[in-house]
PDB file of N, CA and C in Angstrom:
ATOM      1  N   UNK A   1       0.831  -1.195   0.000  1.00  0.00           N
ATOM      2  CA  UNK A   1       0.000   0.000   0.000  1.00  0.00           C
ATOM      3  C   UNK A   1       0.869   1.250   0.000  1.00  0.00           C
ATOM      4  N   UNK A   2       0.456   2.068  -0.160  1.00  0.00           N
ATOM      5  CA  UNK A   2       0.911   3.613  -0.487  1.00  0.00           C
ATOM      6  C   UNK A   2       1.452   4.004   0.792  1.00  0.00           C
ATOM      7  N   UNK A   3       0.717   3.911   1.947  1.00  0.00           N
ATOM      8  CA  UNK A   3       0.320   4.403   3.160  1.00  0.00           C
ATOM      9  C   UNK A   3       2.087   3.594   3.988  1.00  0.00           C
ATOM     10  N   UNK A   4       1.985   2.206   3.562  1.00  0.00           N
ATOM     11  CA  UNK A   4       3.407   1.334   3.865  1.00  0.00           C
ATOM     12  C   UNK A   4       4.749   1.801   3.490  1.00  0.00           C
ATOM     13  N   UNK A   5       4.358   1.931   2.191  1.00  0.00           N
ATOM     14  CA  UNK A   5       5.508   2.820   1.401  1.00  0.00           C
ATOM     15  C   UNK A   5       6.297   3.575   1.937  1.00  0.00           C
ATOM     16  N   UNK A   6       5.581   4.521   2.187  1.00  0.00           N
ATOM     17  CA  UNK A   6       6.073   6.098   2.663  1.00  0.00           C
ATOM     18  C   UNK A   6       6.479   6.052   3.701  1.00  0.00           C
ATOM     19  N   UNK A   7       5.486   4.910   4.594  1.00  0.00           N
ATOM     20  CA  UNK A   7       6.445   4.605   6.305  1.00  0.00           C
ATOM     21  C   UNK A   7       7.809   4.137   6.076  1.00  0.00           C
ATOM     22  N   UNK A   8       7.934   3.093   5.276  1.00  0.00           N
ATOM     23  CA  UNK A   8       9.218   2.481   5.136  1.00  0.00           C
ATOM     24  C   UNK A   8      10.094   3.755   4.576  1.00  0.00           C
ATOM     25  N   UNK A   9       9.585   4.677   3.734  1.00  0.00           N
ATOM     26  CA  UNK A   9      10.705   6.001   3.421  1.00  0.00           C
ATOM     27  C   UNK A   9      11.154   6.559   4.801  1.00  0.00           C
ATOM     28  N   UNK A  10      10.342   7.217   5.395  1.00  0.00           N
ATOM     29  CA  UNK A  10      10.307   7.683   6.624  1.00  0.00           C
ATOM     30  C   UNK A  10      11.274   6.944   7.157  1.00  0.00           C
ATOM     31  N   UNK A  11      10.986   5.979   7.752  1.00  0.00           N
ATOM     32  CA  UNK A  11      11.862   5.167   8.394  1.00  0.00           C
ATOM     33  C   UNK A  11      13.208   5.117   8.232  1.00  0.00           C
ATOM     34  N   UNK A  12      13.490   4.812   6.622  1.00  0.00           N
ATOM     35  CA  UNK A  12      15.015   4.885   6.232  1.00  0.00           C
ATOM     36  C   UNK A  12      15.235   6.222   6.365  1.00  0.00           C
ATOM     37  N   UNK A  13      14.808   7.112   5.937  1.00  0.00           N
ATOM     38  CA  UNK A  13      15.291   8.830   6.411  1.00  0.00           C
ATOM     39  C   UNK A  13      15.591   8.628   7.669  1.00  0.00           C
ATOM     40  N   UNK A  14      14.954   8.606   8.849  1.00  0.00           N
ATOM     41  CA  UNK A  14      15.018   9.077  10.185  1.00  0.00           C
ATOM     42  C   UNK A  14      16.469   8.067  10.490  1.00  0.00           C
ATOM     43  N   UNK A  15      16.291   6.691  10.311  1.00  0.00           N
ATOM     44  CA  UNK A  15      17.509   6.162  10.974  1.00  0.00           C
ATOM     45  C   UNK A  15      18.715   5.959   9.892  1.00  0.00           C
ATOM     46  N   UNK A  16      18.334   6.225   8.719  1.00  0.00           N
ATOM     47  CA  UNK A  16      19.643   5.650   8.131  1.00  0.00           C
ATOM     48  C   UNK A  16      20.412   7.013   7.070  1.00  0.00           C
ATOM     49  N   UNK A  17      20.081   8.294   7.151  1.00  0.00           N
ATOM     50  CA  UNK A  17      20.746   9.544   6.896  1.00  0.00           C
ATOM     51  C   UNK A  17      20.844  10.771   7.566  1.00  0.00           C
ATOM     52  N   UNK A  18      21.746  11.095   7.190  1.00  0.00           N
ATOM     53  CA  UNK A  18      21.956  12.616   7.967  1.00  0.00           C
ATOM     54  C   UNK A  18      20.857  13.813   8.776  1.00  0.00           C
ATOM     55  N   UNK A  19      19.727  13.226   7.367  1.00  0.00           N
ATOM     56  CA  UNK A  19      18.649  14.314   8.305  1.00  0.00           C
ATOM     57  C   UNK A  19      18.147  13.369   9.375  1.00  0.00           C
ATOM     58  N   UNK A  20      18.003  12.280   9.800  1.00  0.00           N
ATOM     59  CA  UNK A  20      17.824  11.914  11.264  1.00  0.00           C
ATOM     60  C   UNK A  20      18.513  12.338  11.887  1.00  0.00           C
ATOM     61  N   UNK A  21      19.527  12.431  11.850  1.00  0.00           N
ATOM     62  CA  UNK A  21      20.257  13.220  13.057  1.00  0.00           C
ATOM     63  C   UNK A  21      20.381  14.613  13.039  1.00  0.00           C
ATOM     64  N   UNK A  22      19.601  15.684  12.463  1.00  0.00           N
ATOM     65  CA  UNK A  22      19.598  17.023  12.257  1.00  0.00           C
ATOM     66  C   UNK A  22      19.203  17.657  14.072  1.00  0.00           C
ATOM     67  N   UNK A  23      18.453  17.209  14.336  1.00  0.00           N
ATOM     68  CA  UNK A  23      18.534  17.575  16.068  1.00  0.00           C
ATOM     69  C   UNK A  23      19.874  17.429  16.670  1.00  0.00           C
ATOM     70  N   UNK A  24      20.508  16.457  16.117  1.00  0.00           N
ATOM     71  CA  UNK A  24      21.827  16.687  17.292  1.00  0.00           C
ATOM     72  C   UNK A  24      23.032  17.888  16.955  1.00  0.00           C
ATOM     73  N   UNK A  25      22.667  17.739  15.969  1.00  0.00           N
ATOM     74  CA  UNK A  25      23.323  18.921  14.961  1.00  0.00           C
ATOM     75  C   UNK A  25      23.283  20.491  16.242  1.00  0.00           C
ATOM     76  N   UNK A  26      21.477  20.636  16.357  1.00  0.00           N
ATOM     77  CA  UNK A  26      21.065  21.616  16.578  1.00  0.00           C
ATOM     78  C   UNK A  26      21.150  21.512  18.112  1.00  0.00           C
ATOM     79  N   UNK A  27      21.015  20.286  18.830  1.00  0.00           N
ATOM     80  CA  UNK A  27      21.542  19.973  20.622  1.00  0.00           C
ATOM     81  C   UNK A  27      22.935  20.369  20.139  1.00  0.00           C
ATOM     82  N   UNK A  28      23.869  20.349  19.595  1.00  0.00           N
ATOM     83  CA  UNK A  28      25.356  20.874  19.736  1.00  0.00           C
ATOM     84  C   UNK A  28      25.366  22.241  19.979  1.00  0.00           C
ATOM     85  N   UNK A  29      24.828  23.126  18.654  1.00  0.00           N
ATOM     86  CA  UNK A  29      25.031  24.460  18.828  1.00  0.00           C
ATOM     87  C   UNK A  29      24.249  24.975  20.074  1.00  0.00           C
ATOM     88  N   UNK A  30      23.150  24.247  20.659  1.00  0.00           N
ATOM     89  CA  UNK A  30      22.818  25.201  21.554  1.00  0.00           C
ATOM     90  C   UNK A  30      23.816  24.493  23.078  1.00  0.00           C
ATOM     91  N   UNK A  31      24.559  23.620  22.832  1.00  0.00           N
ATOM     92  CA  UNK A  31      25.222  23.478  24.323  1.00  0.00           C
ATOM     93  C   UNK A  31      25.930  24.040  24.015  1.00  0.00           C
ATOM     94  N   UNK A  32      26.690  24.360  23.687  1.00  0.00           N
ATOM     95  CA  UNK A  32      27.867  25.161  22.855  1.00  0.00           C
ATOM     96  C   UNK A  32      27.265  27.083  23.410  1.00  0.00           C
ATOM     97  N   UNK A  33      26.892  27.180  23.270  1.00  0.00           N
ATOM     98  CA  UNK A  33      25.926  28.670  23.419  1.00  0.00           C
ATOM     99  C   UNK A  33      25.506  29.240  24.732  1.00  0.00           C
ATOM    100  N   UNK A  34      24.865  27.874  25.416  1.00  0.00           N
ATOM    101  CA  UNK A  34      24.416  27.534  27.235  1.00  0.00           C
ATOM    102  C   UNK A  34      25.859  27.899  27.810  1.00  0.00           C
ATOM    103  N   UNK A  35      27.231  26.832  27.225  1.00  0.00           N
ATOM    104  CA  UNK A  35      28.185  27.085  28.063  1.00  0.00           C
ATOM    105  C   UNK A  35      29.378  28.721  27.621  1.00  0.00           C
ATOM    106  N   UNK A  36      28.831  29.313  26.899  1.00  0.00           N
ATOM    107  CA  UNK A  36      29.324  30.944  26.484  1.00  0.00           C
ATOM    108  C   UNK A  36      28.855  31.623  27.251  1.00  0.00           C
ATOM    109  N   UNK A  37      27.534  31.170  27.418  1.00  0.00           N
ATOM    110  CA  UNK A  37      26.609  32.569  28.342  1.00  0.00           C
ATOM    111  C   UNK A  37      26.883  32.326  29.619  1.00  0.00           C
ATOM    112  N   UNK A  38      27.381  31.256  29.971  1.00  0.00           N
ATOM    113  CA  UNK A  38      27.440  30.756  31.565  1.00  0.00           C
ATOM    114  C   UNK A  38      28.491  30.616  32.310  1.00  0.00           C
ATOM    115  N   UNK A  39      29.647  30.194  31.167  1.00  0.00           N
ATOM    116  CA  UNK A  39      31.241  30.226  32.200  1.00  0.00           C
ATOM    117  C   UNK A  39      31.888  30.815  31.474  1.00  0.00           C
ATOM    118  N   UNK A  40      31.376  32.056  30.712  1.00  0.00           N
ATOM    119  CA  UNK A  40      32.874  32.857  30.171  1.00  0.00           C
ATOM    120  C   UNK A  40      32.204  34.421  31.252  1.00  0.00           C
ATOM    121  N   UNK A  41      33.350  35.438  30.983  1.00  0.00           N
ATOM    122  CA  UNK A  41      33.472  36.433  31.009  1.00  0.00           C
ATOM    123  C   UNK A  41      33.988  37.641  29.867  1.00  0.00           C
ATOM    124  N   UNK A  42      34.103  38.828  29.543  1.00  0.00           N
ATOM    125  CA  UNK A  42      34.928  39.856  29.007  1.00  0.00           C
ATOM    126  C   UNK A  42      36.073  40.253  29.634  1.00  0.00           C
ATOM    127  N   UNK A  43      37.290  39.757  28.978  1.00  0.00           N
ATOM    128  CA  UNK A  43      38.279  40.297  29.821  1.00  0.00           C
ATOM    129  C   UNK A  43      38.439  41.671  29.769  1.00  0.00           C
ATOM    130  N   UNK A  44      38.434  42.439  30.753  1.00  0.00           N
ATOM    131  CA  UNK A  44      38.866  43.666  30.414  1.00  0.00           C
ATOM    132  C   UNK A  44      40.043  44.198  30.248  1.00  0.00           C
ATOM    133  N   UNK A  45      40.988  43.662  30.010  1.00  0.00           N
ATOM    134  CA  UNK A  45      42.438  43.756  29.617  1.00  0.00           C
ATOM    135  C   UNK A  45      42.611  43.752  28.122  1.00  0.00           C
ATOM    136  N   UNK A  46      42.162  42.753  27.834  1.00  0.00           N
ATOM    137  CA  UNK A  46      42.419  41.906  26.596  1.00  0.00           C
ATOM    138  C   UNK A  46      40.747  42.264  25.535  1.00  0.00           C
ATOM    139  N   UNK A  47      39.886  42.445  26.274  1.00  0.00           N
ATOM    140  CA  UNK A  47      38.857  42.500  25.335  1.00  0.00           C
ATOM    141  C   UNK A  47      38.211  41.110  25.256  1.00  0.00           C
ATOM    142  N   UNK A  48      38.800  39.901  25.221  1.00  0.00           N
ATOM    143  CA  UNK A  48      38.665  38.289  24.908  1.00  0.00           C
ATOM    144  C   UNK A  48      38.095  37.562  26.016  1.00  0.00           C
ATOM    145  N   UNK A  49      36.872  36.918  25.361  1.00  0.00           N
ATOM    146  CA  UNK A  49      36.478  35.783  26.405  1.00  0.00           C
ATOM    147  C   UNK A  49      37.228  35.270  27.444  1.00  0.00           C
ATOM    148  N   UNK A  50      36.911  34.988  28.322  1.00  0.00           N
ATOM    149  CA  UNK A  50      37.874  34.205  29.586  1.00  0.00           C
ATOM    150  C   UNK A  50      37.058  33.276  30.390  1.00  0.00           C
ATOM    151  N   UNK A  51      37.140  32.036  30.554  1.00  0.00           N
ATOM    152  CA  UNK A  51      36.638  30.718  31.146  1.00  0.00           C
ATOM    153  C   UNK A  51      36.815  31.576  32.673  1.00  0.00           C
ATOM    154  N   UNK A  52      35.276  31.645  33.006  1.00  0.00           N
ATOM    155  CA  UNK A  52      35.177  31.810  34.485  1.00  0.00           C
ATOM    156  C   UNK A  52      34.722  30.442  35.726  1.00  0.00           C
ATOM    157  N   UNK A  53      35.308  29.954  36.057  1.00  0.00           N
ATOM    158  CA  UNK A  53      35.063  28.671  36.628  1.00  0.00           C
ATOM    159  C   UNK A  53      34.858  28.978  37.756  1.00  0.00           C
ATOM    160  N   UNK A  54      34.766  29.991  38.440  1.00  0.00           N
ATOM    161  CA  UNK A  54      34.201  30.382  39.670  1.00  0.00           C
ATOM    162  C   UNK A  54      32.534  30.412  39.684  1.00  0.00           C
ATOM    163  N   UNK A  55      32.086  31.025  38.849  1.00  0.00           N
ATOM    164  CA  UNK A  55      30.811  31.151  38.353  1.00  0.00           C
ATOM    165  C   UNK A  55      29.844  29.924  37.551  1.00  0.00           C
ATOM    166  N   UNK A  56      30.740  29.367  37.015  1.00  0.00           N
ATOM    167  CA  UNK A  56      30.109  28.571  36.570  1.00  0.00           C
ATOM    168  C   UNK A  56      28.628  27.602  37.422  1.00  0.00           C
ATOM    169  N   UNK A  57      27.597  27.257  36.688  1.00  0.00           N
ATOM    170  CA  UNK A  57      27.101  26.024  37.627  1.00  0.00           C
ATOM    171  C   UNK A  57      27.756  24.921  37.397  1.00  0.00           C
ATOM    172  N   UNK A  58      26.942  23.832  38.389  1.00  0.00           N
ATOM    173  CA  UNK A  58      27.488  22.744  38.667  1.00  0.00           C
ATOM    174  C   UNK A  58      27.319  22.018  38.320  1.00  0.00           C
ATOM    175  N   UNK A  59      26.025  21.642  36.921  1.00  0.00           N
ATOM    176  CA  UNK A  59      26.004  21.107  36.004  1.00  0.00           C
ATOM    177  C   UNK A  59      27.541  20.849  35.370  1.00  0.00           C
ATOM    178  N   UNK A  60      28.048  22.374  35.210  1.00  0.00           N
ATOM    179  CA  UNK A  60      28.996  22.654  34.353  1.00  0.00           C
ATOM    180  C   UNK A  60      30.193  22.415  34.731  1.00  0.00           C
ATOM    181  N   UNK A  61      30.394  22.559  36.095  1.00  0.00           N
ATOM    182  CA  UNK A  61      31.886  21.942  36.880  1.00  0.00           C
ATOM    183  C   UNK A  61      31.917  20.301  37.279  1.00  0.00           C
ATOM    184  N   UNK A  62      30.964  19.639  36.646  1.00  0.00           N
ATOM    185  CA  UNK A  62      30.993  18.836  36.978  1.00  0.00           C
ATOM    186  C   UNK A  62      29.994  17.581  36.218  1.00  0.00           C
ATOM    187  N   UNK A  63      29.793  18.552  35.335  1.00  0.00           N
ATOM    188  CA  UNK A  63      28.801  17.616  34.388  1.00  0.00           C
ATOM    189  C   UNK A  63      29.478  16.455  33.960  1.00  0.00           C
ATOM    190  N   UNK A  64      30.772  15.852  34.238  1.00  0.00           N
ATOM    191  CA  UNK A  64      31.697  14.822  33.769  1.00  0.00           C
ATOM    192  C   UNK A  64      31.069  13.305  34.389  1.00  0.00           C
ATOM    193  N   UNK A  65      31.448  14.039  35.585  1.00  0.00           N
ATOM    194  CA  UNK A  65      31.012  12.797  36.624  1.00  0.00           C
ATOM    195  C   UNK A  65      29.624  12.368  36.813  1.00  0.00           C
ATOM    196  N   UNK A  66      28.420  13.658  36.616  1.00  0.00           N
ATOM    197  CA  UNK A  66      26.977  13.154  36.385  1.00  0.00           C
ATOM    198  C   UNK A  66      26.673  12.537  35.071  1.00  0.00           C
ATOM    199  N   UNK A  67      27.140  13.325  33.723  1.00  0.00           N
ATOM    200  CA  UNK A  67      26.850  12.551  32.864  1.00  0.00           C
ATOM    201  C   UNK A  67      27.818  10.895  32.421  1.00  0.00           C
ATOM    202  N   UNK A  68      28.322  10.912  33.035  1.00  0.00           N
ATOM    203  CA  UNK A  68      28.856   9.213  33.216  1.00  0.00           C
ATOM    204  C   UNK A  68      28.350   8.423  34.218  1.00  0.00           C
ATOM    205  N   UNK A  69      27.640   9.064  35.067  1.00  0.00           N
ATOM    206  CA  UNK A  69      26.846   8.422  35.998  1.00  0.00           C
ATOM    207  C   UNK A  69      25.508   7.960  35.598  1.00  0.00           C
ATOM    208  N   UNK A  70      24.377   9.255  35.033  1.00  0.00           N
ATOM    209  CA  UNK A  70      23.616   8.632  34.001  1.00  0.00           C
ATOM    210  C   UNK A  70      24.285   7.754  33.039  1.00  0.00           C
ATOM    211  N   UNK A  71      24.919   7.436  32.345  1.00  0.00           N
ATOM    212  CA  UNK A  71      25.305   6.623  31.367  1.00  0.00           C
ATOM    213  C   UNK A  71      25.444   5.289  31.960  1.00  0.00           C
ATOM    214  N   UNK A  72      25.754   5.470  32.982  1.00  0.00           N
ATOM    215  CA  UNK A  72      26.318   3.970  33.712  1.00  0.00           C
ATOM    216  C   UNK A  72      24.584   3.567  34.172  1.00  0.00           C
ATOM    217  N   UNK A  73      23.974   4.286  34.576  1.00  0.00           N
ATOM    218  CA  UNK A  73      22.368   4.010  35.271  1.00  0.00           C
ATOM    219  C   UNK A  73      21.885   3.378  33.490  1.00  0.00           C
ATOM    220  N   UNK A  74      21.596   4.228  33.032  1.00  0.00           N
ATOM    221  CA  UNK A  74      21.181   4.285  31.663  1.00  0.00           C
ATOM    222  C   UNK A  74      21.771   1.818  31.689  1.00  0.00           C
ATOM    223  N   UNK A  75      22.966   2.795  30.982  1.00  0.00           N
ATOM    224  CA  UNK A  75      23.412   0.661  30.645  1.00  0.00           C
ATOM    225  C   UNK A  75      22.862  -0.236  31.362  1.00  0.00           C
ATOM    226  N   UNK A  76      22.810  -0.169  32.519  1.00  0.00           N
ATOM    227  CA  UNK A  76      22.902  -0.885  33.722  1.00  0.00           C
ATOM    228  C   UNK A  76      21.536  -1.430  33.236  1.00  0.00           C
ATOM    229  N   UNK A  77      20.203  -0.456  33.260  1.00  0.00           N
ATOM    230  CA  UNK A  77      18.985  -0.817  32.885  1.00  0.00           C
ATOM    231  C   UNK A  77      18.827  -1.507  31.399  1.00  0.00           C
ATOM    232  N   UNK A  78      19.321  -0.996  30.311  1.00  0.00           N
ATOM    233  CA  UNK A  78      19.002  -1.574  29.202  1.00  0.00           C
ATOM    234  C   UNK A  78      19.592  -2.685  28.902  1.00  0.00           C
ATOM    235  N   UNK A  79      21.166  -2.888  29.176  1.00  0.00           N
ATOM    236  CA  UNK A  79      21.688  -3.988  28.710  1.00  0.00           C
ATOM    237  C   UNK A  79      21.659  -4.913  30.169  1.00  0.00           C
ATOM    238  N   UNK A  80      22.337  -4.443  31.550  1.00  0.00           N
ATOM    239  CA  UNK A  80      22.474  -5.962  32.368  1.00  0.00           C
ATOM    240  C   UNK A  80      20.835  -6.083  32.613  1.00  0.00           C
ATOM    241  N   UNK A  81      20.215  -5.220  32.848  1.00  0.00           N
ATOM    242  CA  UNK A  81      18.425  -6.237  33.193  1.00  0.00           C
ATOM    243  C   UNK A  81      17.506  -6.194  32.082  1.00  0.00           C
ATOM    244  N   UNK A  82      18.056  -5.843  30.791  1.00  0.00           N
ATOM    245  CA  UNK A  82      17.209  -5.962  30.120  1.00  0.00           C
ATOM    246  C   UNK A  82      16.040  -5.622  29.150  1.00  0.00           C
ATOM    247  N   UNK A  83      16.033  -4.420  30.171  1.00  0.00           N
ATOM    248  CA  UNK A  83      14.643  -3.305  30.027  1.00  0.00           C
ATOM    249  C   UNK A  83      14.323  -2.816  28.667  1.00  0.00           C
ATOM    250  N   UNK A  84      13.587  -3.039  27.868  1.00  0.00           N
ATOM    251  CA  UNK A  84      12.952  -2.342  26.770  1.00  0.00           C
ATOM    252  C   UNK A  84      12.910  -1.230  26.960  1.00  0.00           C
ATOM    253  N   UNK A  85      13.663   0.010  27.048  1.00  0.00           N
ATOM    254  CA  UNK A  85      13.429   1.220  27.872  1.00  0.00           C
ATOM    255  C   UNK A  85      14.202   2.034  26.103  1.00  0.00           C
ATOM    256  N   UNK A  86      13.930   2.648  25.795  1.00  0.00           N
ATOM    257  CA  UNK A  86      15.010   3.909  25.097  1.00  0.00           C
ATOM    258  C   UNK A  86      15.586   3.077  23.987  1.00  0.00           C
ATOM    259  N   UNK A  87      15.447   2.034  23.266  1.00  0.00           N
ATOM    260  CA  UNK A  87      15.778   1.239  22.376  1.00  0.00           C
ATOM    261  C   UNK A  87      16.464   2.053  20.848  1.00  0.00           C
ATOM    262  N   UNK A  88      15.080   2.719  20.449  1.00  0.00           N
ATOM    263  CA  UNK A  88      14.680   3.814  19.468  1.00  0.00           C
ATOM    264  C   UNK A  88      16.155   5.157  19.474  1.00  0.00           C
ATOM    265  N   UNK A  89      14.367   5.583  20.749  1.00  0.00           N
ATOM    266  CA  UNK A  89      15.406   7.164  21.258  1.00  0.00           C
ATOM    267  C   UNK A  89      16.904   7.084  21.567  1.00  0.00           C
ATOM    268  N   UNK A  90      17.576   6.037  21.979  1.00  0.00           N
ATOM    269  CA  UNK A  90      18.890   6.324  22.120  1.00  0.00           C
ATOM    270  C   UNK A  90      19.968   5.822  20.972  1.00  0.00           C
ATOM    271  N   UNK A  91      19.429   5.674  19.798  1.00  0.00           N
ATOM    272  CA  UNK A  91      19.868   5.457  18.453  1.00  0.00           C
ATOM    273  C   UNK A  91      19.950   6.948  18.282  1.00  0.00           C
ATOM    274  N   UNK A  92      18.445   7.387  18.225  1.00  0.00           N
ATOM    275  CA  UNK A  92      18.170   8.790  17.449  1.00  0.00           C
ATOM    276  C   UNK A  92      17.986  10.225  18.648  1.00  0.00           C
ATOM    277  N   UNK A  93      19.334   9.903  19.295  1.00  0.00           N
ATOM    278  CA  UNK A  93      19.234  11.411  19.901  1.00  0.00           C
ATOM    279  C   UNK A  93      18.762  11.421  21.675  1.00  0.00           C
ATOM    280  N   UNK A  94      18.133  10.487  21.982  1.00  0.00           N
ATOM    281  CA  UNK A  94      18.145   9.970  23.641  1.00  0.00           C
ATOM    282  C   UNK A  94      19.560  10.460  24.741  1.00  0.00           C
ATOM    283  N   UNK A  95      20.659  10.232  23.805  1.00  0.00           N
ATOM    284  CA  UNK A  95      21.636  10.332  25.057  1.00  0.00           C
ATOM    285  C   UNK A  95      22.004  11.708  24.522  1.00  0.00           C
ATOM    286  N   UNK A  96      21.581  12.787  24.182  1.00  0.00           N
ATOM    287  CA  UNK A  96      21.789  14.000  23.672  1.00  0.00           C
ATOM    288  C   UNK A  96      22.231  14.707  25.227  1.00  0.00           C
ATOM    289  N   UNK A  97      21.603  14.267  26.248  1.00  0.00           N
ATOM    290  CA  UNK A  97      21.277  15.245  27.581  1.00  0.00           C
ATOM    291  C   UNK A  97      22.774  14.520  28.451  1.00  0.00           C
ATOM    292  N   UNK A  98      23.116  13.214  28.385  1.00  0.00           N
ATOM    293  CA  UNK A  98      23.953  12.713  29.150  1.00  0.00           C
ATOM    294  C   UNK A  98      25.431  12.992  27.981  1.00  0.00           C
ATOM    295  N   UNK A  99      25.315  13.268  27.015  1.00  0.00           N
ATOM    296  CA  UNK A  99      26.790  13.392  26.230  1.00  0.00           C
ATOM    297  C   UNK A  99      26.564  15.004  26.447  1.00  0.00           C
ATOM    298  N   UNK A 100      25.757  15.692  26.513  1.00  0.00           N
ATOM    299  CA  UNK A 100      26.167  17.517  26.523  1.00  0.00           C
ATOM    300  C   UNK A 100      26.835  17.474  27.847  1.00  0.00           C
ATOM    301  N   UNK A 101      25.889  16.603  29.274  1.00  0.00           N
ATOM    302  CA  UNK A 101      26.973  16.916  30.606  1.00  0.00           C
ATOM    303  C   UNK A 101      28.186  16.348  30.112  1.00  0.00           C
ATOM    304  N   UNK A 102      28.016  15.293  29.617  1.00  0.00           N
ATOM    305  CA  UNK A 102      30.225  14.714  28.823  1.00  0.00           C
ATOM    306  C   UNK A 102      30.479  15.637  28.864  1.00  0.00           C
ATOM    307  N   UNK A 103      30.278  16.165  27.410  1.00  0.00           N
ATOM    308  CA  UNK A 103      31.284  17.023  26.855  1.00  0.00           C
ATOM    309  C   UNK A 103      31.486  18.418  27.329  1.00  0.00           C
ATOM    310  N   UNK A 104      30.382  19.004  27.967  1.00  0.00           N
ATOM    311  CA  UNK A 104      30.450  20.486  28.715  1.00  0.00           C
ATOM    312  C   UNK A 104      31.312  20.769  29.568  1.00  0.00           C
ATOM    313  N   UNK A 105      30.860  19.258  30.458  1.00  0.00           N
ATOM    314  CA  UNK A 105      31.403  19.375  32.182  1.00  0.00           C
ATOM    315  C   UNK A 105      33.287  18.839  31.847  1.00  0.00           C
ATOM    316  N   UNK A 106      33.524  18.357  31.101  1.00  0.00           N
ATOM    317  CA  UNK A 106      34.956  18.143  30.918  1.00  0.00           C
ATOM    318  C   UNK A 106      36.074  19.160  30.696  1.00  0.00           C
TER     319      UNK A 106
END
């Protein structure tokens, strides 16, 4: 049927090219943006951004150790017990929230 068709297009779009992953694209630039507005400063010497780590939150000083902690919770559930949980979503963009604490908090 027609109606089958187009699912099966769909389908191969979303998981098997680039525009499925166009959200993570767009989760990059905005963590990227969150952590400008939040742990830099203006130097006033220099004119140039400057990493303020005093200020920062704690997402951000430390997003290393939480987002590897979710990750470890995360596995723990899907692969050692099993759980049908995030199968899909964590192909297509699910661990978007536990790789921004990665990569931010590092």
């Amino acid at each position: 049927s027609a109606h089958g068709a187009r699912q099966s297009v769909v389908n191969i779009l979303v998981f098997s090219s680039p525009a499925g992953y166009f959200h993570i694209f767009i989760a990059g630039i905005l963590s990227a943006r969150i952590f400008i507005l939040s742990a830099t400063y203006t130097n006033a010497s220099t004119g140039r951004l400057a990493l303020d780590t005093g200020s920062a939150p704690i997402l951000l000083k430390y997003g290393c150790c939480f987002g590897y902690l979710l990750y470890i919770i995360f596995y723990t559930l899907l692969v050692v017990f099993k759980l049908p949980i995030w199968d899909t979503p964590a192909h297509n963009g699910g661990l978007i929230p536990i790789m921004f604490l990665v990569a931010v908090g590092a």
